[in-house]
N, C-alpha and C. Protein backbone atom coordinates (compact mmCIF):
# COMPACT_ATOMS: atom_id res chain seq x y z
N UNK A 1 86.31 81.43 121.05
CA UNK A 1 85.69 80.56 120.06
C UNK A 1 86.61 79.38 119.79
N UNK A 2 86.01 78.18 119.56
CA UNK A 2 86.60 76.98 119.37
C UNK A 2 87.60 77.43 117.70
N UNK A 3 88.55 76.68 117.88
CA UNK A 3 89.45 76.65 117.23
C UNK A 3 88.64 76.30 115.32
N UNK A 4 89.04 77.03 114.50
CA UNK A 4 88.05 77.19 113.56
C UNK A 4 88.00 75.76 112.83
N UNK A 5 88.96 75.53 112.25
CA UNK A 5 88.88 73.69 111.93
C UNK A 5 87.59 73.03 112.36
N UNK A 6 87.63 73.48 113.72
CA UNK A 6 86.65 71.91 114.20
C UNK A 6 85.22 72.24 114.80
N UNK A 7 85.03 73.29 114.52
CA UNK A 7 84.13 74.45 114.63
C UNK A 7 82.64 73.29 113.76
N UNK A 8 81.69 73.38 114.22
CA UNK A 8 80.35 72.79 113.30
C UNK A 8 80.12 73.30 112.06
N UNK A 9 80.17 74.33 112.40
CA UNK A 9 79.78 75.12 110.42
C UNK A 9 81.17 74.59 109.50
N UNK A 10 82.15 74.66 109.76
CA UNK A 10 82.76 73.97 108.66
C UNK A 10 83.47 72.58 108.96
N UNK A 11 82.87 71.51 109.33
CA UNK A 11 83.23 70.20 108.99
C UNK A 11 82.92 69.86 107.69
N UNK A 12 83.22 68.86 107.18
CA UNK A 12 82.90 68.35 105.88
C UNK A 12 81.15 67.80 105.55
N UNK A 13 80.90 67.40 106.64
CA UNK A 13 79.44 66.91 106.99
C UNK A 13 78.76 68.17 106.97
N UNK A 14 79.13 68.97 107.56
CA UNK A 14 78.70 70.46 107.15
C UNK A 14 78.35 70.70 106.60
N UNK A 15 79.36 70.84 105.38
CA UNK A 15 79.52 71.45 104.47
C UNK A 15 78.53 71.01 103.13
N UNK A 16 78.56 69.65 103.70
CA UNK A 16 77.80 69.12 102.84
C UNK A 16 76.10 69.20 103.21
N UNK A 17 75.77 69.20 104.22
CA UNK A 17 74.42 69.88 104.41
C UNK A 17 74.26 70.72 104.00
N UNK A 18 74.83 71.63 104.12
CA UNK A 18 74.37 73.31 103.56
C UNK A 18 74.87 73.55 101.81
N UNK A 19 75.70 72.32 101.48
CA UNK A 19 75.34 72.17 99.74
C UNK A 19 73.91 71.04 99.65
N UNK A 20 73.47 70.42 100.19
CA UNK A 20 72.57 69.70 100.35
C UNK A 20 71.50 70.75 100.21
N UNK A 21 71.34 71.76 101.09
CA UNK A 21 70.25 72.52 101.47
C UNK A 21 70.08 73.51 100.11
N UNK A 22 71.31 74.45 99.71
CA UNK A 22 71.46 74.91 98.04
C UNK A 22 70.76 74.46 97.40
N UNK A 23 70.70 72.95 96.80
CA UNK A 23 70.53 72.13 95.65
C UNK A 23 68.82 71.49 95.86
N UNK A 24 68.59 71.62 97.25
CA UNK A 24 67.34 71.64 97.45
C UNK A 24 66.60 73.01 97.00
N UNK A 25 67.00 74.45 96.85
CA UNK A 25 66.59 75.85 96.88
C UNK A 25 66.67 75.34 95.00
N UNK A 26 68.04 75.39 94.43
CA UNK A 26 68.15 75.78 93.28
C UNK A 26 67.39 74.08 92.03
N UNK A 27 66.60 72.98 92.94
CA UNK A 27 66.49 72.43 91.99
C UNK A 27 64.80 72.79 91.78
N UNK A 28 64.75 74.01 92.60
CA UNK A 28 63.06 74.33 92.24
C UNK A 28 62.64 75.83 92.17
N UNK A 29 64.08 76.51 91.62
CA UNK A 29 64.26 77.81 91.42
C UNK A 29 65.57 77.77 90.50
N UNK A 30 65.08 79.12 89.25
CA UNK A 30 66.81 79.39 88.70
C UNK A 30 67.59 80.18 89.16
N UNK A 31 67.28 80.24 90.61
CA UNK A 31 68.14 81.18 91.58
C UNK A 31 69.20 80.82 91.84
N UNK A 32 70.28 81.15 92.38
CA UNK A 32 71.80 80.80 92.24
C UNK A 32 72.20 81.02 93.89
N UNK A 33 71.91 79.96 94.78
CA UNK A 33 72.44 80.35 96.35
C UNK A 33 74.02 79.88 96.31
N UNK A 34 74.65 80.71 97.04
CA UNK A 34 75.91 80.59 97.75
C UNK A 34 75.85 80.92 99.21
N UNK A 35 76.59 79.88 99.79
CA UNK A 35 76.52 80.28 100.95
C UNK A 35 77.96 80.16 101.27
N UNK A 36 78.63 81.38 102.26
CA UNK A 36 79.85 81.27 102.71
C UNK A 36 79.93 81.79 104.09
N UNK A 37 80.56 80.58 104.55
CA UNK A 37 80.73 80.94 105.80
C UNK A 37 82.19 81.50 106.27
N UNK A 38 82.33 82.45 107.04
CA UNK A 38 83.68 83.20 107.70
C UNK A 38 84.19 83.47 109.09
N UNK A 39 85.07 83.04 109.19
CA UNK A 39 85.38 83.03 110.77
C UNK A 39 85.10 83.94 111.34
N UNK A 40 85.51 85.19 110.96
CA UNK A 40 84.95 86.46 111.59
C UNK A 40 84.83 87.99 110.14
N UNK A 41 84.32 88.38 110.46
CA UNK A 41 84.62 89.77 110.11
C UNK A 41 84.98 90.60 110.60
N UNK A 42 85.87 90.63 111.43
CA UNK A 42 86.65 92.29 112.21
C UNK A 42 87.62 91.19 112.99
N UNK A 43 88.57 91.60 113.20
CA UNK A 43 89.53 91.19 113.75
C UNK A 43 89.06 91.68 115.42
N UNK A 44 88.54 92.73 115.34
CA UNK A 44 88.49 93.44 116.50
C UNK A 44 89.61 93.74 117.93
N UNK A 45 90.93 93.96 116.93
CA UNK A 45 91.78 94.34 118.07
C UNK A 45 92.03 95.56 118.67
N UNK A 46 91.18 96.55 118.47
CA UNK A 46 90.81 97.74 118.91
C UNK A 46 90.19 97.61 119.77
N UNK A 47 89.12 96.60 119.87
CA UNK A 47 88.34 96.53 121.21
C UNK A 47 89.31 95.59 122.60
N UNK A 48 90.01 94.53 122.04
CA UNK A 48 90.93 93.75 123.00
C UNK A 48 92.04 94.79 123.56
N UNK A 49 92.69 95.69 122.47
CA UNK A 49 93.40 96.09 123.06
C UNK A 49 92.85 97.85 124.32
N UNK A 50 91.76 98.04 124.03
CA UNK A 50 91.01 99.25 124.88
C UNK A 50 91.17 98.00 126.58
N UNK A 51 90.71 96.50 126.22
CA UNK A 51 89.98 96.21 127.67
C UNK A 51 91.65 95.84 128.04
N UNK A 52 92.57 95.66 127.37
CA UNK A 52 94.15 95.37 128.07
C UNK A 52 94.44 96.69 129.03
N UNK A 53 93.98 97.89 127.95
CA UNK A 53 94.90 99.08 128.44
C UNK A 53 93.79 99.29 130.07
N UNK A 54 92.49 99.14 130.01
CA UNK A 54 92.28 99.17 131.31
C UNK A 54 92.42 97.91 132.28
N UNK A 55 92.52 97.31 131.89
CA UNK A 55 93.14 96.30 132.75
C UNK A 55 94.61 97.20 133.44
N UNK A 56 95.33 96.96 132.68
CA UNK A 56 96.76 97.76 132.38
C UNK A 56 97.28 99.06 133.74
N UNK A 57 95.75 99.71 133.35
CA UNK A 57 95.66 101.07 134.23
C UNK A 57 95.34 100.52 135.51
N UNK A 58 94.41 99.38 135.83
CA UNK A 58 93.76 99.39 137.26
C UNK A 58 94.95 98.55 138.08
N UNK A 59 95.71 98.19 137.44
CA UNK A 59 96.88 97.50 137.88
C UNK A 59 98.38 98.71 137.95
N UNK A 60 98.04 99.33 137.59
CA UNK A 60 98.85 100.68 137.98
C UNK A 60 98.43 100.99 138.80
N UNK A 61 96.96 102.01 139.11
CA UNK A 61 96.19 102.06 140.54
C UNK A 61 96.23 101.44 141.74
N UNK A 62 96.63 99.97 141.42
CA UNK A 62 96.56 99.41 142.57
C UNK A 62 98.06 98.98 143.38
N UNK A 63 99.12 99.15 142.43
CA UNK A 63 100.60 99.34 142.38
C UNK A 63 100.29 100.37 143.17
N UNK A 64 100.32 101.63 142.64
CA UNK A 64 100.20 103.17 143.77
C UNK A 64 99.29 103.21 144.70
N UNK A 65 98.22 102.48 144.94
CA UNK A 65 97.51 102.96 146.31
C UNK A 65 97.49 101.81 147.12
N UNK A 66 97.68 101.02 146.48
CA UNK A 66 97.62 99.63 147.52
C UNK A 66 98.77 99.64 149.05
N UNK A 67 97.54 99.05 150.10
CA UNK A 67 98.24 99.32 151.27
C UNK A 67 100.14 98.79 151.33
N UNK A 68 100.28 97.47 150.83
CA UNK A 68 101.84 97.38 150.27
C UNK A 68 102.44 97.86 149.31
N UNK A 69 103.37 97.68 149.74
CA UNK A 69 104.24 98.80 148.89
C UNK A 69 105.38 98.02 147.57
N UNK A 70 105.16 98.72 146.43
CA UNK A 70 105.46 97.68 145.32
C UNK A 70 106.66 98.29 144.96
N UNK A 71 107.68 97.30 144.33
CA UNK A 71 108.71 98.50 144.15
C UNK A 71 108.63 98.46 142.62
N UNK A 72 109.81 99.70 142.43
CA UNK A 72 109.46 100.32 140.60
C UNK A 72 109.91 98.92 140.14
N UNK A 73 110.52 97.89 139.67
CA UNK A 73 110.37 96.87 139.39
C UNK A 73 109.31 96.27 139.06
N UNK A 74 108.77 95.85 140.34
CA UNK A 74 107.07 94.97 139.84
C UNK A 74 106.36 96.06 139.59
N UNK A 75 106.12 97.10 139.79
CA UNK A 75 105.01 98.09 139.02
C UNK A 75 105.43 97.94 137.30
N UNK A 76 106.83 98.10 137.10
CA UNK A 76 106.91 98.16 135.82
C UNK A 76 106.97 96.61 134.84
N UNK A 77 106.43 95.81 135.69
CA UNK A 77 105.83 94.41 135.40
C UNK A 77 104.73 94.13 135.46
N UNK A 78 104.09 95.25 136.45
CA UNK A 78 102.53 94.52 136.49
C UNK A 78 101.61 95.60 135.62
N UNK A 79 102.31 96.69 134.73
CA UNK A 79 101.19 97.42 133.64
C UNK A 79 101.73 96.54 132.49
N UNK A 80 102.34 96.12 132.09
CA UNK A 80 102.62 95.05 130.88
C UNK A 80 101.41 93.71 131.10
N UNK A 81 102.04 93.05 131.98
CA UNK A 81 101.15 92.25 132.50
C UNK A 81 99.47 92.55 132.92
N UNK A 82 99.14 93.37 133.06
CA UNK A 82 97.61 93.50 133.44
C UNK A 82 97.26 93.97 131.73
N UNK A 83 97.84 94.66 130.84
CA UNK A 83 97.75 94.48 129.57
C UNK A 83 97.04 93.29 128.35
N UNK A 84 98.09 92.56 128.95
CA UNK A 84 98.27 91.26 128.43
C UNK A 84 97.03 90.42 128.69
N UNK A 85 97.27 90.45 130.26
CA UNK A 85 95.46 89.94 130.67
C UNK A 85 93.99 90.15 130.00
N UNK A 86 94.24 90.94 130.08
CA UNK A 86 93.11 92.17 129.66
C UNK A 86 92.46 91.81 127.93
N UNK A 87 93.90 91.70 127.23
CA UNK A 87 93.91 91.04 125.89
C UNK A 87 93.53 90.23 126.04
N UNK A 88 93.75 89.01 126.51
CA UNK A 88 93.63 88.02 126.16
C UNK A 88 92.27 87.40 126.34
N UNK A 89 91.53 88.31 127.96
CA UNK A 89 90.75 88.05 128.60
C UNK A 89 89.58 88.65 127.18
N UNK A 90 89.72 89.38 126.55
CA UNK A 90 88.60 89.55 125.55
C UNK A 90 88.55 89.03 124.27
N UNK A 91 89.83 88.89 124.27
CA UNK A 91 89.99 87.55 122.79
C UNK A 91 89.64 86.40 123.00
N UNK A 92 88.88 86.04 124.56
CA UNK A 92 88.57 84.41 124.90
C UNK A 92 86.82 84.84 125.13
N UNK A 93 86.63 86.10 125.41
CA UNK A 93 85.52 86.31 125.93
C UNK A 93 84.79 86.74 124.76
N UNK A 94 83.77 85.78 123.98
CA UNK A 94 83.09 86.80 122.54
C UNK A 94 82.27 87.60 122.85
N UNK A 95 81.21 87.37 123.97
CA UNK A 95 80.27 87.70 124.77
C UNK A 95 80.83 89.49 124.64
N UNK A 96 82.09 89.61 125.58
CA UNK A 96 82.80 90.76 126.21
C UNK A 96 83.01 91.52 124.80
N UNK A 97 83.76 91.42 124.23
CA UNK A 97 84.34 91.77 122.97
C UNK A 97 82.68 92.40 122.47
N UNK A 98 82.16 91.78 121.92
CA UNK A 98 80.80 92.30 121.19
C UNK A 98 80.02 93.20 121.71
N UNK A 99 79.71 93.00 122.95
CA UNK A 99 79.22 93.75 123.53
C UNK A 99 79.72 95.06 124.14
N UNK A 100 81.21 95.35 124.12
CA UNK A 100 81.88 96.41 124.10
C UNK A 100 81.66 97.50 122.62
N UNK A 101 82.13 96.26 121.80
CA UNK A 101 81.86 96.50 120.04
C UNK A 101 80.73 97.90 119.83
N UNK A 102 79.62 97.04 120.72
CA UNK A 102 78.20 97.68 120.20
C UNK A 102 77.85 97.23 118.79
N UNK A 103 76.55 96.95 118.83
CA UNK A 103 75.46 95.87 118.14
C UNK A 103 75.84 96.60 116.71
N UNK A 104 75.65 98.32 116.67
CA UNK A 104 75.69 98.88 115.71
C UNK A 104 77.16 98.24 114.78
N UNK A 105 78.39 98.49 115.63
CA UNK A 105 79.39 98.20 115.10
C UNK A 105 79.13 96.74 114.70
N UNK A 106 79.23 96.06 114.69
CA UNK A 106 78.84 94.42 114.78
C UNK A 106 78.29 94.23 113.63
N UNK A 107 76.98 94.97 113.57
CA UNK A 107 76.33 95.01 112.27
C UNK A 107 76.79 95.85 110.90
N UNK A 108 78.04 96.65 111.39
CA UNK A 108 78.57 97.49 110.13
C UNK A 108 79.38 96.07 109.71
N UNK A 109 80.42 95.80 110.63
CA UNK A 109 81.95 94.57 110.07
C UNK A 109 80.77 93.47 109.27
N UNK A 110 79.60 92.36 109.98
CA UNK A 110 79.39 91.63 109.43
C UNK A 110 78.69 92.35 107.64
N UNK A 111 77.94 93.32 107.74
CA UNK A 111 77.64 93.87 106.56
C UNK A 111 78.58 94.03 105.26
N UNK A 112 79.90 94.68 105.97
CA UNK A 112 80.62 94.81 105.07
C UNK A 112 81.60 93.46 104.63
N UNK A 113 81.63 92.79 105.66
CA UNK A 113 82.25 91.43 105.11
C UNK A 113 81.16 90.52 104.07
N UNK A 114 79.97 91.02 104.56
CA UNK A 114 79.43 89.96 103.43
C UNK A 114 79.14 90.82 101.84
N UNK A 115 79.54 92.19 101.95
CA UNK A 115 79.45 92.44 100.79
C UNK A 115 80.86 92.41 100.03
N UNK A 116 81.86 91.84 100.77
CA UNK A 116 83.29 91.83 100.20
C UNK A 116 83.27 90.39 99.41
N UNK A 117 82.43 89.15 100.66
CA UNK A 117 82.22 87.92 99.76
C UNK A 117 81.47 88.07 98.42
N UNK A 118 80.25 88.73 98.01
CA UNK A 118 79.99 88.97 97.30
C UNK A 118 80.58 89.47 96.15
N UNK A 119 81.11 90.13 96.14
CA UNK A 119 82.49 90.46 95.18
C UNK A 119 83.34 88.92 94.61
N UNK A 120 84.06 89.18 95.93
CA UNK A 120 85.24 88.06 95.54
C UNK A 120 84.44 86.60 94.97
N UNK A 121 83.15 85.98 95.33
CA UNK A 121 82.67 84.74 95.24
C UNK A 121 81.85 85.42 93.84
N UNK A 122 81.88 86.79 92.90
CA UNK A 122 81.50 87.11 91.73
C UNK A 122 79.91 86.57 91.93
N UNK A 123 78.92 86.80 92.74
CA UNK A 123 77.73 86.48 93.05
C UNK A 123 76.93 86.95 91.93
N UNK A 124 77.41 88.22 91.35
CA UNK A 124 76.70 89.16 90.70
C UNK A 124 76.92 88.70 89.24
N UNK A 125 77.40 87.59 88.66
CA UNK A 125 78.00 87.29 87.58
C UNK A 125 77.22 86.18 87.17
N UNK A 126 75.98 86.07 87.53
CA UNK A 126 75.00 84.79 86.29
C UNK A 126 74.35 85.43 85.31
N UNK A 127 74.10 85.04 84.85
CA UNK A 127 73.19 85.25 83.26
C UNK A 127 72.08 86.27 83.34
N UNK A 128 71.81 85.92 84.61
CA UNK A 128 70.05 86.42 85.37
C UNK A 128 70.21 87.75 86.23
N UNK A 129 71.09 87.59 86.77
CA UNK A 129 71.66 88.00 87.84
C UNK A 129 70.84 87.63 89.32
N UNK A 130 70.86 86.39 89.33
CA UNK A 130 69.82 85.72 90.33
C UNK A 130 69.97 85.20 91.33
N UNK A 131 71.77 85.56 91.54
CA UNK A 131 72.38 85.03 92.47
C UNK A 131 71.91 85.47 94.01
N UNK A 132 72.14 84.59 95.38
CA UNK A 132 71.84 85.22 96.45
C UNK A 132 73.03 84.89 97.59
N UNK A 133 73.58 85.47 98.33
CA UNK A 133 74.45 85.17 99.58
C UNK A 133 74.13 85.43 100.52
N UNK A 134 74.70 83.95 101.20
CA UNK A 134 73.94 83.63 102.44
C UNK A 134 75.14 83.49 103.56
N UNK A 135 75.51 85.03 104.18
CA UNK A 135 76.59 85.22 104.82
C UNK A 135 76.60 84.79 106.19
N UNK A 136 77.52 83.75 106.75
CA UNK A 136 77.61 83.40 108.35
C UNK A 136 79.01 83.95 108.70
N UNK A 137 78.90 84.74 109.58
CA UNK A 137 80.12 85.32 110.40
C UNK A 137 80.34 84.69 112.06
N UNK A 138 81.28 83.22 112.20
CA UNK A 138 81.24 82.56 113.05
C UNK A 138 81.36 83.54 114.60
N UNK A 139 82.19 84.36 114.86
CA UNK A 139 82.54 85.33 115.73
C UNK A 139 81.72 86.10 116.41
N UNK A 140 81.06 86.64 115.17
CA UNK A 140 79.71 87.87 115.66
C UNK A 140 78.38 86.99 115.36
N UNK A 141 78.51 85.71 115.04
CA UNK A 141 77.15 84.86 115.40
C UNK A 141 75.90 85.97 114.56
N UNK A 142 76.32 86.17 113.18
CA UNK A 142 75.20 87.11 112.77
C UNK A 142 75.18 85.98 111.49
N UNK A 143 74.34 86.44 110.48
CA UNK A 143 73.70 85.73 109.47
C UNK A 143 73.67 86.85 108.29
N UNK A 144 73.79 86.98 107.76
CA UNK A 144 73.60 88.53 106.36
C UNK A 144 72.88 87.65 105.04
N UNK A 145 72.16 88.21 104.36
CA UNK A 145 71.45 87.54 103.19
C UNK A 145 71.46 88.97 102.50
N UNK A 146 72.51 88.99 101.01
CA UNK A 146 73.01 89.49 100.20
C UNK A 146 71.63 88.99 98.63
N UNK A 147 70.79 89.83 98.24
CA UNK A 147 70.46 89.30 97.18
C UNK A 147 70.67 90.17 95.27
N UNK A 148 71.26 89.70 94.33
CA UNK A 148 71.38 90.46 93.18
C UNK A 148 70.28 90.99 93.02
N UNK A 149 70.51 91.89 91.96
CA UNK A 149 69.61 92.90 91.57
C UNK A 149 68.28 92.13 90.87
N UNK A 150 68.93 91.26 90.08
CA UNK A 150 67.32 90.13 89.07
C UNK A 150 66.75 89.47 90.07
N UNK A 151 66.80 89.19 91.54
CA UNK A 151 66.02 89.05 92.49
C UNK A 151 65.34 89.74 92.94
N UNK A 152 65.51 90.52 93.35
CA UNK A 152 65.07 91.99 93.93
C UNK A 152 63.77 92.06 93.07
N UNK A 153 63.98 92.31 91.94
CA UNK A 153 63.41 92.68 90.62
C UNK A 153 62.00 91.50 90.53
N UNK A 154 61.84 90.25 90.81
CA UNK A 154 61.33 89.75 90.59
C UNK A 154 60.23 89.09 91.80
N UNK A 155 60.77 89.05 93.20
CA UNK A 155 60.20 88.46 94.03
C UNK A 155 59.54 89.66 95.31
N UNK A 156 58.28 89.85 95.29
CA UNK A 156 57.71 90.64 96.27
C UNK A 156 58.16 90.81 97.31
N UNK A 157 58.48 91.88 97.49
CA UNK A 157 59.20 92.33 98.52
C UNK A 157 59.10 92.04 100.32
N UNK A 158 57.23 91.80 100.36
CA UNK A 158 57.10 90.98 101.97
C UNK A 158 57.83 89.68 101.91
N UNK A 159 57.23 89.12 100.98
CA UNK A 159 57.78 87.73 100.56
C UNK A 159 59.19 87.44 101.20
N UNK A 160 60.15 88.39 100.42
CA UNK A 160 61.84 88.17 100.08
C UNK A 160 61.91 88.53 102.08
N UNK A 161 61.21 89.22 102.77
CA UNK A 161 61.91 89.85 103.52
C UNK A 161 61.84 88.83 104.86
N UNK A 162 60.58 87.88 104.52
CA UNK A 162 60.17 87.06 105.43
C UNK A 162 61.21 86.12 105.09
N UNK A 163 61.40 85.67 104.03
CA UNK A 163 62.87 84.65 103.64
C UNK A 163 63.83 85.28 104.71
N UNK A 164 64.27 86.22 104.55
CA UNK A 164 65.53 86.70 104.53
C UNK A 164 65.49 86.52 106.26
N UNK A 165 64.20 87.03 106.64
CA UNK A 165 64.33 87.32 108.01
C UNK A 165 64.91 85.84 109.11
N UNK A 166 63.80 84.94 108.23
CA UNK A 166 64.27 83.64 108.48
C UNK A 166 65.43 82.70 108.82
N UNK A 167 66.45 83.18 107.81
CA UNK A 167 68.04 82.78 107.53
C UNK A 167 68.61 83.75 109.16
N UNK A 168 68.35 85.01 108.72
CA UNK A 168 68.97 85.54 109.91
C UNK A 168 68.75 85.30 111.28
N UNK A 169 67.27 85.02 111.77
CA UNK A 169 67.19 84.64 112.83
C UNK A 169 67.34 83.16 113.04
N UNK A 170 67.95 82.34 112.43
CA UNK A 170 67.87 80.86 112.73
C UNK A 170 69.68 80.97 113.94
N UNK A 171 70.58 82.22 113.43
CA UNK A 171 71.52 81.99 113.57
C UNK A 171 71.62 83.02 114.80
N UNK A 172 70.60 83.98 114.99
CA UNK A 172 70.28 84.89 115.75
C UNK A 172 70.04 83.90 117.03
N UNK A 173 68.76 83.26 116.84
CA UNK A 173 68.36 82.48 117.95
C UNK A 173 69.20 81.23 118.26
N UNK A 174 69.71 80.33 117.58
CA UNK A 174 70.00 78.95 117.85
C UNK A 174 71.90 79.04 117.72
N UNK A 175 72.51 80.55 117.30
CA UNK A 175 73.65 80.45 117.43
C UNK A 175 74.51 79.88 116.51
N UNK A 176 76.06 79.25 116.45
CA UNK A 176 77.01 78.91 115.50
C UNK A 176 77.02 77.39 115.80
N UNK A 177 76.30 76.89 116.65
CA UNK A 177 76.61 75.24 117.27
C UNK A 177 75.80 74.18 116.36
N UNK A 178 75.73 72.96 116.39
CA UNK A 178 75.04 72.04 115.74
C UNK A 178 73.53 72.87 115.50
N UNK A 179 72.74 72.95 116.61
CA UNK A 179 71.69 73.70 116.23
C UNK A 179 70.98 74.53 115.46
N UNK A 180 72.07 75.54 115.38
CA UNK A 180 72.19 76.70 114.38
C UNK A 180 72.28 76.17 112.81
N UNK A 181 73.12 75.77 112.84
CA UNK A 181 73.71 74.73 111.70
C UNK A 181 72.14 74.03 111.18
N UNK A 182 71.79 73.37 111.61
CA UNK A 182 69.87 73.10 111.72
C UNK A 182 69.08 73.54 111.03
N UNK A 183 69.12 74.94 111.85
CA UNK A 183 67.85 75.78 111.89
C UNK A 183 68.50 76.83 110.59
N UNK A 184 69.73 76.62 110.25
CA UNK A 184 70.02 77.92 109.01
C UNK A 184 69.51 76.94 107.66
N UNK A 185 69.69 75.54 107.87
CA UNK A 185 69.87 74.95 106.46
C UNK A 185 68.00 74.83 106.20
N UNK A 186 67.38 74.59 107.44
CA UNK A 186 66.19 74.89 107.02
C UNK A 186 65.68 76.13 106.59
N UNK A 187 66.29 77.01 107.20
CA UNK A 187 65.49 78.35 106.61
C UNK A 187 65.89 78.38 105.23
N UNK A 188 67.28 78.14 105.03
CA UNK A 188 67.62 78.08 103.62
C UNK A 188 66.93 76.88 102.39
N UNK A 189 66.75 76.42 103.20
CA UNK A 189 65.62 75.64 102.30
C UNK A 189 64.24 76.13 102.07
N UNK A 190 63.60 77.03 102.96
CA UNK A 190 62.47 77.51 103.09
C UNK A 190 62.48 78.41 101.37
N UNK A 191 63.83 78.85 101.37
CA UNK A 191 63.86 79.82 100.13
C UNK A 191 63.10 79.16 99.03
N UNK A 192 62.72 78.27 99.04
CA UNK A 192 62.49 77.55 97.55
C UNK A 192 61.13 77.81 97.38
N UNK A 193 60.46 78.09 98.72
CA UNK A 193 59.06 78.86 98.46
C UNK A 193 59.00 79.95 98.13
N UNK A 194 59.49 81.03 98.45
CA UNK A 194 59.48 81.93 97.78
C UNK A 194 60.22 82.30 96.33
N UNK A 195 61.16 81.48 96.22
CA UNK A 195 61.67 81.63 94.60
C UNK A 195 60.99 80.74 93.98
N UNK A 196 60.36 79.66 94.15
CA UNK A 196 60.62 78.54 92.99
C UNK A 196 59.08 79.10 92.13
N UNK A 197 57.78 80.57 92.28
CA UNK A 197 57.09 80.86 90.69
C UNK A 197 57.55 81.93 90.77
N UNK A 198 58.08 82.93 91.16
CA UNK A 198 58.80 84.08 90.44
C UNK A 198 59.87 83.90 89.57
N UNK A 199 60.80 82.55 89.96
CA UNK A 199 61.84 82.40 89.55
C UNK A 199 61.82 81.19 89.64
N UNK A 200 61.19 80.37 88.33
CA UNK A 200 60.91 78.83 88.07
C UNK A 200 62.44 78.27 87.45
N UNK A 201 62.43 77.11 87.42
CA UNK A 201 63.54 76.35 87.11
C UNK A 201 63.44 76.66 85.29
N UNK A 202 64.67 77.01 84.67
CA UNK A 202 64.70 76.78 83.70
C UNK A 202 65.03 75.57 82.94
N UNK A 203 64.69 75.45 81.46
CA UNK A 203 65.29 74.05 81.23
C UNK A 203 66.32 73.66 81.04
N UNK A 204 66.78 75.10 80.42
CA UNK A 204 68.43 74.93 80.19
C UNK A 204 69.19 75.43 81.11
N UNK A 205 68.75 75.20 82.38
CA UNK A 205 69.45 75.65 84.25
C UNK A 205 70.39 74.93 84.36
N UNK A 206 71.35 75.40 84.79
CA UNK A 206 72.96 75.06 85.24
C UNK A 206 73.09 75.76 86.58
N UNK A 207 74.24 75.14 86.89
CA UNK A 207 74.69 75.47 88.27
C UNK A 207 75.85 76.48 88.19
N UNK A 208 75.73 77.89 88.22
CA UNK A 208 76.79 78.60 87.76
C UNK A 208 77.91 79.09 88.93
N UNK A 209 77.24 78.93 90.48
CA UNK A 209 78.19 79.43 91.37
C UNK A 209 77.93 78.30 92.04
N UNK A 210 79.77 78.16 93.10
CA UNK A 210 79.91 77.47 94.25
C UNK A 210 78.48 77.26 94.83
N UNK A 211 78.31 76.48 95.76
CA UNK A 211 77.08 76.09 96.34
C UNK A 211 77.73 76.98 97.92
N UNK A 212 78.95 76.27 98.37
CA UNK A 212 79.22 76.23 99.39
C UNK A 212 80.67 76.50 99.85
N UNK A 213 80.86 78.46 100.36
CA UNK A 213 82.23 78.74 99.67
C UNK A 213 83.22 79.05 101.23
C-alpha cells in the first residue's frame, strides 16, 4: 500500500469531501456522522511472518536437495534470507496477506477496530445518542458502519440496512483509490434519506462530534 500520507482517503481535499458529505447528512438530520478513516486494523504480522517462515523452509529444501552443493555457510544464509523475502514479499502484497488472513479474519480486525474508534471518538456521547460511524480500514479495503443505540431505535430496520449496505459496498466495489473515495461520500450522503423524518433536524441542533476523524 502506498505510503499513508499520500494515500487519497486522507489528503486534505479529502478530507474535506467527506466533511462536506457529513454536513450534507447532518444538515437534514439530528444525526451525528463521524467518519474515521484508519490505515489498517491488524498489523498482521502473523500472517507475513507464516509466508517468511515458508519461504525460509523451501530455501532450506533446496540448499539440501539441490543438484549443487551448498556449503554450511550459504545454507546458513539462505534460511535467514528466504525469511526475509517471504516478509517482505507479503507486507508489499495486500492481495497475498488477506487472502491468507481469510475473509472471516479480515472481518473480525476491521470489526473490532471500528468498535475501538467508537469508543475513543466517544460516538456514543450526544444528547440523543444519534451518533453513527462510518469506519474505512485503508489495508483490508473494508467499510464498517457503527450505529448508536437512539438510531437503531428510531429508523426501520430495511431502511438502516440498505444505508448501511450502501457505505459498505461503495468501498467493497470501487476500493481505497479516488473512486472509492466517490462512491463512499455518495453513499454517505444517501444517509440523509433515510435519517432526515425519523430523525428531523432539530432547532436547537449543534454539531456535537468531529465530522471527520
Amino acid at each position: 500500500m502506498a505510503r499513508v500520507s499520500n494515500h487519497p482517503f486522507v489528503r486534505e481535499e479529502s478530507k474535506k469531501r467527506l466533511g462536506q458529505a457529513v454536513q450534507a447528512v447532518e444538515s437534514r438530520s439530528c444525526a451525528e456522522i463521524v467518519i474515521a478513516v484508519q490505515p489498517r486494523s491488524s498489523s498482521w504480522a502473523g500472517v507475513d511472518g507464516a509466508v517468511g517462515l515458508v519461504v525460509a523452509y523451501a530455501a532450506l529444501l533446496y540448499a539440501l536437495f539441490a543438484p549443487q552443493v551448498f556449503g554450511l555457510l550459504w545454507i546458513a544464509l539462505m534460511i535467514p534470507a528466504g525469511f526475509g523475502a517471504g516478509y517482505a514479499l507479503s507486507r508489499a502484497w495486500a492481495g497475498l496477506r488477506l487472502g491468507l488472513a481469510g475473509q472471516k479474519r479480515v472481518d473480525e480486525a476491521v470489526l473490532q477496530g471500528a468498535r475501538a474508534r467508537f469508543t475513543e471518538l466517544r460516538v456514543s456521547a450526544t444528547r440523543e445518542r444519534s451518533g453513527v460511524l462510518v469506519y474505512v480500514s485503508l489495508a483490508e479495503r473494508k467499510a464498517v458502519v457503527i450505529p448508536d443505540v437512539g438510531v437503531l431505535a428510531r429508523i426501520p430496520e430495511d431502511d438502516w440496512a440498505k444505508g448501511v449496505a450502501a457505505i459498505e459496498n461503495a468501498i467493497a466495489t470501487h476500493g481505497v483509490k479516488p473512486a472509492g473515495l466517490d462512491a463512499l461520500c455518495k453513499a454517505v450522503e444517501a444517509l440523509g434519506d433515510v435519517l432526515e423524518k425519523p430523525m428531523p433536524v432539530r432547532d436547537d441542533d449543534i454539531n456535537e462530534l468531529e465530522d471527520v476523524a
